[in-house]
Protein backbone atom coordinates (compact mmCIF):
# COMPACT_ATOMS: atom_id res chain seq x y z
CA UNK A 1 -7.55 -23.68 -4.23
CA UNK A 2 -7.78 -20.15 -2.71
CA UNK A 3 -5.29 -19.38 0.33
CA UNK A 4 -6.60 -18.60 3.51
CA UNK A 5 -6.57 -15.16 4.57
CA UNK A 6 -5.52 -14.82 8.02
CA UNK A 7 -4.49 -10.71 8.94
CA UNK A 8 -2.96 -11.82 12.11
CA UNK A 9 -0.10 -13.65 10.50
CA UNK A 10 2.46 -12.73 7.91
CA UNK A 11 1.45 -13.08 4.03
CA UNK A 12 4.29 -13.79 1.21
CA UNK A 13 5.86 -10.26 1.84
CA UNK A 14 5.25 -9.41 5.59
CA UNK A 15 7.26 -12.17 7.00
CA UNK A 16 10.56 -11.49 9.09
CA UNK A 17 13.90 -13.54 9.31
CA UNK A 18 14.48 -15.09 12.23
CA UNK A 19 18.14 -13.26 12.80
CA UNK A 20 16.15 -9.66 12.25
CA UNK A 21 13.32 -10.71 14.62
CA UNK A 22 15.28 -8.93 17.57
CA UNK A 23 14.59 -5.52 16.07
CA UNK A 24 11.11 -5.63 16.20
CA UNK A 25 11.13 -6.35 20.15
CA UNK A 26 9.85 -3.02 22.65
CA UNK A 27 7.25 -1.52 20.72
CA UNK A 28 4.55 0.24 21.25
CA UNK A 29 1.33 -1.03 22.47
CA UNK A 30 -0.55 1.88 20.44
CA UNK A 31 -1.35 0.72 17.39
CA UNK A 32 -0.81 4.49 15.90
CA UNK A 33 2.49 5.06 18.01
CA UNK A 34 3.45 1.80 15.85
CA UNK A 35 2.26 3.18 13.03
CA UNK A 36 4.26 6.35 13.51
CA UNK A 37 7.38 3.98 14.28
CA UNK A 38 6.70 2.90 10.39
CA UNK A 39 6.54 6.23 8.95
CA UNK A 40 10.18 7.32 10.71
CA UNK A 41 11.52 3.89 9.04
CA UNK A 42 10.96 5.71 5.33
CA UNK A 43 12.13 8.51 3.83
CA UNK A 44 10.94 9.62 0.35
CA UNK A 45 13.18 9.42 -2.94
CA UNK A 46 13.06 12.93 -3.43
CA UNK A 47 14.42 13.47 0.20
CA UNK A 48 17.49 10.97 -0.61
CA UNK A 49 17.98 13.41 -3.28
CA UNK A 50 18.01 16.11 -0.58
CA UNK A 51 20.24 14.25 1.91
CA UNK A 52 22.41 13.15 -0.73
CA UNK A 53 22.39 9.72 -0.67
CA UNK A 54 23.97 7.58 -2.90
CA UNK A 55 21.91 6.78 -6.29
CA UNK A 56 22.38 3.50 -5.96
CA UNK A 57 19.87 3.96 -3.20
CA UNK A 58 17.06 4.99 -4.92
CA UNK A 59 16.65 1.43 -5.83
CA UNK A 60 15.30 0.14 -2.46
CA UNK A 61 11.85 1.86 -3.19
CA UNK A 62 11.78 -1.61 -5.25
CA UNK A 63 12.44 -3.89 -2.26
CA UNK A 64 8.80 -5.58 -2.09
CA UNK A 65 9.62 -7.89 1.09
CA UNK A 66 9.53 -6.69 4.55
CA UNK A 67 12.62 -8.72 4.97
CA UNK A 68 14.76 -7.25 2.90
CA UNK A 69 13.41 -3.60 3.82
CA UNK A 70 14.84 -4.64 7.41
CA UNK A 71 17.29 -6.36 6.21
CA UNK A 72 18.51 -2.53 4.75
CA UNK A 73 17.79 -1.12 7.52
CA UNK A 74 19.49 -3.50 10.05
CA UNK A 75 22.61 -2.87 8.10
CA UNK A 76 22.28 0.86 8.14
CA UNK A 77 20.97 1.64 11.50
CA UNK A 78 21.38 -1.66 13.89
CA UNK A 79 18.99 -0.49 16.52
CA UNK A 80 15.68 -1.92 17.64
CA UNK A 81 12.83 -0.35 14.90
CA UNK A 82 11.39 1.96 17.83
CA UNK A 83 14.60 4.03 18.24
CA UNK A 84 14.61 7.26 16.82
CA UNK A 85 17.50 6.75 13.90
CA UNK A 86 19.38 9.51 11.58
CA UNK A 87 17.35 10.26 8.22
CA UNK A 88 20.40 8.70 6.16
CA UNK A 89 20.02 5.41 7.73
CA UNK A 90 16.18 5.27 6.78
CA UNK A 91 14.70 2.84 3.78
CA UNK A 92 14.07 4.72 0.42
CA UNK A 93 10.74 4.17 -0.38
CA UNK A 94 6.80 5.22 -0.64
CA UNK A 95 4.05 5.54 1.42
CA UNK A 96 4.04 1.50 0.40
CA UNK A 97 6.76 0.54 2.61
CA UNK A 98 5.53 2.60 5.08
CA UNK A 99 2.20 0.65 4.85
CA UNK A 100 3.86 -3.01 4.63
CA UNK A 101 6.55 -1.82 7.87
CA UNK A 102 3.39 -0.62 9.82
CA UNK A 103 1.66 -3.80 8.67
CA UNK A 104 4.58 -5.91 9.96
CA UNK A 105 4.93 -4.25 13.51
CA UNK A 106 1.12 -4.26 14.10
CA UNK A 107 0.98 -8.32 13.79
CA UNK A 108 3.87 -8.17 15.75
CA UNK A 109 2.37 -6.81 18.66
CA UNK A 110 -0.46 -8.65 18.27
CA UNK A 111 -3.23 -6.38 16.06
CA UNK A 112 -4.66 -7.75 13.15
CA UNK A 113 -3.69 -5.54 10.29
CA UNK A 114 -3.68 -5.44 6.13
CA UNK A 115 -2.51 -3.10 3.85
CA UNK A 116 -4.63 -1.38 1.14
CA UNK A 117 -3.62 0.56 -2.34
CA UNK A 118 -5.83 3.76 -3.17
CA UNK A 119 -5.13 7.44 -4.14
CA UNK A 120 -4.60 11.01 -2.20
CA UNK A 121 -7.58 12.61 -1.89
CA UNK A 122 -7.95 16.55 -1.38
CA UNK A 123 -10.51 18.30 -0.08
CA UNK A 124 -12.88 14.96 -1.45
CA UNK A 125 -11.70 15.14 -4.83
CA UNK A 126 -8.97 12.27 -6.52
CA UNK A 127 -6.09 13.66 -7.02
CA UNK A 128 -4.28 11.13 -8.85
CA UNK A 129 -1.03 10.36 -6.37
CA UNK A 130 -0.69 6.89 -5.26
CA UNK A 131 -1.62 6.53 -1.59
CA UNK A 132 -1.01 2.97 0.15
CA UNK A 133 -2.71 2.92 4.07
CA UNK A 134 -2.35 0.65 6.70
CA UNK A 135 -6.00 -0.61 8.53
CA UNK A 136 -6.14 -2.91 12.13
CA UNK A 137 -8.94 -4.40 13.62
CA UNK A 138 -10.06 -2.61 16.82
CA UNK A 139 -12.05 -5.64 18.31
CA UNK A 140 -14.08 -3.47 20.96
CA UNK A 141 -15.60 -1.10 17.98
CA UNK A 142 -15.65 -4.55 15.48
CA UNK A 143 -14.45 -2.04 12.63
CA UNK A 144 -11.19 -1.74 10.93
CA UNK A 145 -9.57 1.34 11.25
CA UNK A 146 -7.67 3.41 8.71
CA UNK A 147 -4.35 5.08 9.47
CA UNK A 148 -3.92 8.51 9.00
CA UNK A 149 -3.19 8.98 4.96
CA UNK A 150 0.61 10.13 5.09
CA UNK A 151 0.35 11.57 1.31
CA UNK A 152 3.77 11.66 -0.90
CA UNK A 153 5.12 14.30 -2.78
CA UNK A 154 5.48 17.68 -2.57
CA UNK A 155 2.06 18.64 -3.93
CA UNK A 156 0.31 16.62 -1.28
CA UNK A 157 2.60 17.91 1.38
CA UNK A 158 1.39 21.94 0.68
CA UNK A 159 -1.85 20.66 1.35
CA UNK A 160 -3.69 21.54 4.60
CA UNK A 161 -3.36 18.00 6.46
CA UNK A 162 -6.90 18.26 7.53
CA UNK A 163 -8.06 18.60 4.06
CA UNK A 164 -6.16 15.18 3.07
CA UNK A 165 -7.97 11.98 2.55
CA UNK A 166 -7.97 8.46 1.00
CA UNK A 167 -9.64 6.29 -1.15
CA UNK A 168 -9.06 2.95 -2.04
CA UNK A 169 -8.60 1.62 -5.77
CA UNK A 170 -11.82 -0.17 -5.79
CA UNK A 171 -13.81 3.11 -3.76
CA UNK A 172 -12.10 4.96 -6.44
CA UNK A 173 -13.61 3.06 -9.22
CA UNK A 174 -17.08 2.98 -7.86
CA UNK A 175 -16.88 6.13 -8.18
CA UNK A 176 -15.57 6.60 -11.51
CA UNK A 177 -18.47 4.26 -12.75
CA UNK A 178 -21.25 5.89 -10.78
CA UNK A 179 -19.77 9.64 -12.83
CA UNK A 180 -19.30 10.71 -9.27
CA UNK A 181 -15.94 11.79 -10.31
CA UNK A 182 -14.71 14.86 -12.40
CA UNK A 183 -13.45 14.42 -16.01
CA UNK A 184 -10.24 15.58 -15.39
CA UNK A 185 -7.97 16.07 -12.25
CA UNK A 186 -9.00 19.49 -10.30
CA UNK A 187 -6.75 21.97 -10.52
CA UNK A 188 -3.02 21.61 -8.88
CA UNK A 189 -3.62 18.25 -8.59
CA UNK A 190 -1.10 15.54 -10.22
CA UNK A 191 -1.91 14.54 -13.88
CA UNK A 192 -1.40 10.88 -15.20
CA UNK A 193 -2.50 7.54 -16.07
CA UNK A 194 -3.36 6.73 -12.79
CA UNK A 195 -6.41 9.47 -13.17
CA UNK A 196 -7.63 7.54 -15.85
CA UNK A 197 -10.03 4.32 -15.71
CA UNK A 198 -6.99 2.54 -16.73
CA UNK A 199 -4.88 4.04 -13.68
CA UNK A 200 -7.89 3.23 -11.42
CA UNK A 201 -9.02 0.03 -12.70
CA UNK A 202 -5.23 -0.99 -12.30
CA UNK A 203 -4.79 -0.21 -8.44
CA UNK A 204 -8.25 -1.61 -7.59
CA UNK A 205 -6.20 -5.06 -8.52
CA UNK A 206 -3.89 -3.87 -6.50
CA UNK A 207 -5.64 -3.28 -3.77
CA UNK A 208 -7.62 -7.00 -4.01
CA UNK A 209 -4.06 -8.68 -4.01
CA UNK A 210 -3.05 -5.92 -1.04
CA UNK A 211 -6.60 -7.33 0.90
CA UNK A 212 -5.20 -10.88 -0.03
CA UNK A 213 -1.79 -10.45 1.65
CA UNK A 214 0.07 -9.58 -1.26
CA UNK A 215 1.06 -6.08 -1.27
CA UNK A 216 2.37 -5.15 -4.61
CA UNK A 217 4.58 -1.89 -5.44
CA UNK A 218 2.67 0.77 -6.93
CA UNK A 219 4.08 -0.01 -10.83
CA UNK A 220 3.87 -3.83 -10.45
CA UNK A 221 1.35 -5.35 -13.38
CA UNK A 222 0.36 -8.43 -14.04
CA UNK A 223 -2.14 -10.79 -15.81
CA UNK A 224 -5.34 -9.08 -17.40
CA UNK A 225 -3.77 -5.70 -15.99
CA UNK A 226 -0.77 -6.40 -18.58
CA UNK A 227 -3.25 -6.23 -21.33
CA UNK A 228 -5.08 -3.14 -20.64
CA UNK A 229 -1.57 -1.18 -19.69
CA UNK A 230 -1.14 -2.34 -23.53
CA UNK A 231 -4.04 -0.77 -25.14
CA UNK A 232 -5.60 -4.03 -25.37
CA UNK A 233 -8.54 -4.16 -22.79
CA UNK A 234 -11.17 -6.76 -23.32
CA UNK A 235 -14.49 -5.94 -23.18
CA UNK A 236 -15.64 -6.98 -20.31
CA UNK A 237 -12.56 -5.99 -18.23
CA UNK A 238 -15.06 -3.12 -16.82
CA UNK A 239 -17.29 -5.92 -15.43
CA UNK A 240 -14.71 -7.49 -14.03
CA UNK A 241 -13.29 -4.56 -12.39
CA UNK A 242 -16.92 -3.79 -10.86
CA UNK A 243 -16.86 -7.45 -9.09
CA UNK A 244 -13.43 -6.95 -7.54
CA UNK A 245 -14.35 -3.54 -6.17
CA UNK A 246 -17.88 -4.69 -4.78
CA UNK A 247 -15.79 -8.16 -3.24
CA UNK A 248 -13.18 -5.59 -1.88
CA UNK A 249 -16.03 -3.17 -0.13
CA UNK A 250 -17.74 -6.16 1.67
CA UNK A 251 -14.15 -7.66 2.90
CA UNK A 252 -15.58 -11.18 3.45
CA UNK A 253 -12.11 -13.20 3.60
CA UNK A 254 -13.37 -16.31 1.56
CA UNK A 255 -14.66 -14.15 -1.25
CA UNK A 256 -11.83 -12.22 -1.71
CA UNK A 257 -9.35 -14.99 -1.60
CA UNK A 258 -11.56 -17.42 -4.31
CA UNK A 259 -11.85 -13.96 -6.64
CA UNK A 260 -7.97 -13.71 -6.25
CA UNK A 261 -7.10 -16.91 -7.02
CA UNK A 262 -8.42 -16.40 -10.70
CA UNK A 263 -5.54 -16.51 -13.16
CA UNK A 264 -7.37 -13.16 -14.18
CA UNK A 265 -6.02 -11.62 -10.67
CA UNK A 266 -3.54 -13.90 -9.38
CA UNK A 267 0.15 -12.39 -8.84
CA UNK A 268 2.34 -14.68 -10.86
CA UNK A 269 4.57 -16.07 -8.49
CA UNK A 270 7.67 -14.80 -9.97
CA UNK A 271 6.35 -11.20 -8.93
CA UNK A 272 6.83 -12.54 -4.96
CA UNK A 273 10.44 -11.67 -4.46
């Protein structure tokens, strides 16, 4: 039976331990001042580099629960989330943590909120760089609302800011099938599998399960995804694809949650730890 989808409350990897739950109190009522609280919880892998943190780590950009990210970052930094804290004592990790953190602390203070998986865009065109958003329902407009895209890398972060954008997996792929998208990456832009159908067709599952409260890291694969990352895609893995981007666009809660519980796109539960 398909779970029920409830972006108020805390899916398999948003939860928070009762002994952390003190570092989440005095936030901001802002739903983008809590946002920016999330982004100063993360710095980048290349930045640990910079700072010289240990190697060792580099490994948290693999924590995929929210309680163990603050579980790290209790231990480094034991201060309530809001307070401004050194860069050293900041989680390693993507603009995925960053997402699943903001995600946390906006059901926290009460906004309905879900994470989604998609790419950097630039200047409208895909360039190819994973890109994971945070979106909360602003009940006065009815509408969910996207957080600014805080792009990773240094490519992305030469960009002009106003120039950066996002698009989901699935809007990606709608895309790619309607030929609205170049054949290759424009120029500057990052080149790799995640340009290609494969790439795209991979994060639009990613971004179902993300829509599904069960926000996946960037390289996690899994059921009919396994095959095509294996050269072995079935025919009618395109078809499929269309459905889960066309069920992601429209957002209805039941349909999403009875396509996800397919053993197609289901996350195998060994993958939620």
């Amino acid at each position: 039976m398909a779970h029920v989808i409830d972006y108020l409350q805390p899916g398999p990897l948003t939860g928070v331990d009762a002994a952390h739950a003190w570092v989440l109190q005095e936030l901001p009522a802002d739903p983008m001042e809590i946002w920016a609280v999330a982004q100063a919880l993360v710095v980048r892998p290349v930045d640990a580099h910079i700072l010289g943190l240990p190697a060792h780590r580099i490994e948290e950009r693999t924590i995929r629960p929210v309680r163990g990210l603050i579980a790290v970052l209790a231990q480094l930094y034991p201060e309530r989330l809001y307070r401004p804290r050194p860069p050293a004592t900041r989680i390693v990790g993507t603009s995925r943590h960053v997402a699943v953190l903001a995600c946390t602390l906006l059901r926290t203070r009460g906004f309905p909120a879900r994470v989604r998986a998609g790419f950097v865009t630039h200047a409208g065109h895909l360039t190819g760089e994973d890109l994971w958003v945070t979106e909360f329902w602003a009940g006065a407009e009815r509408r969910w609302i996207r957080t600014h895209p805080d792009p990773p890398g240094d490519e992305s972060a030469a960009m002009n800011p106003a120039s950066v954008g996002f698009l989901s997996g699935g809007e990606a792929w709608q895309q790619y099938r309607g030929g609205l998208l170049p054949q290759k990456p424009p120029d500057g832009a990052v080149s790799n599998r995640r340009w290609e159908p494969v790439g795209i067709s991979s994060t639009t599952v990613r971004d179902l399960a993300a829509l599904c409260q069960v926000e996946m890291l960037p390289d996690d694969v899994w059921g009919r995804m396994a095959q095509v990352h294996e050269g072995r895609m079935p025919a009618a893995y395109d078809n499929l694809i269309d459905v889960t981007a066309a069920v992601c666009a429209r957002g209805d809660t039941a349909d999403l949650a009875r396509l996800f519980s397919t053993g197609d796109l289901a996350v195998p539960r060994h993958l939620l730890s």
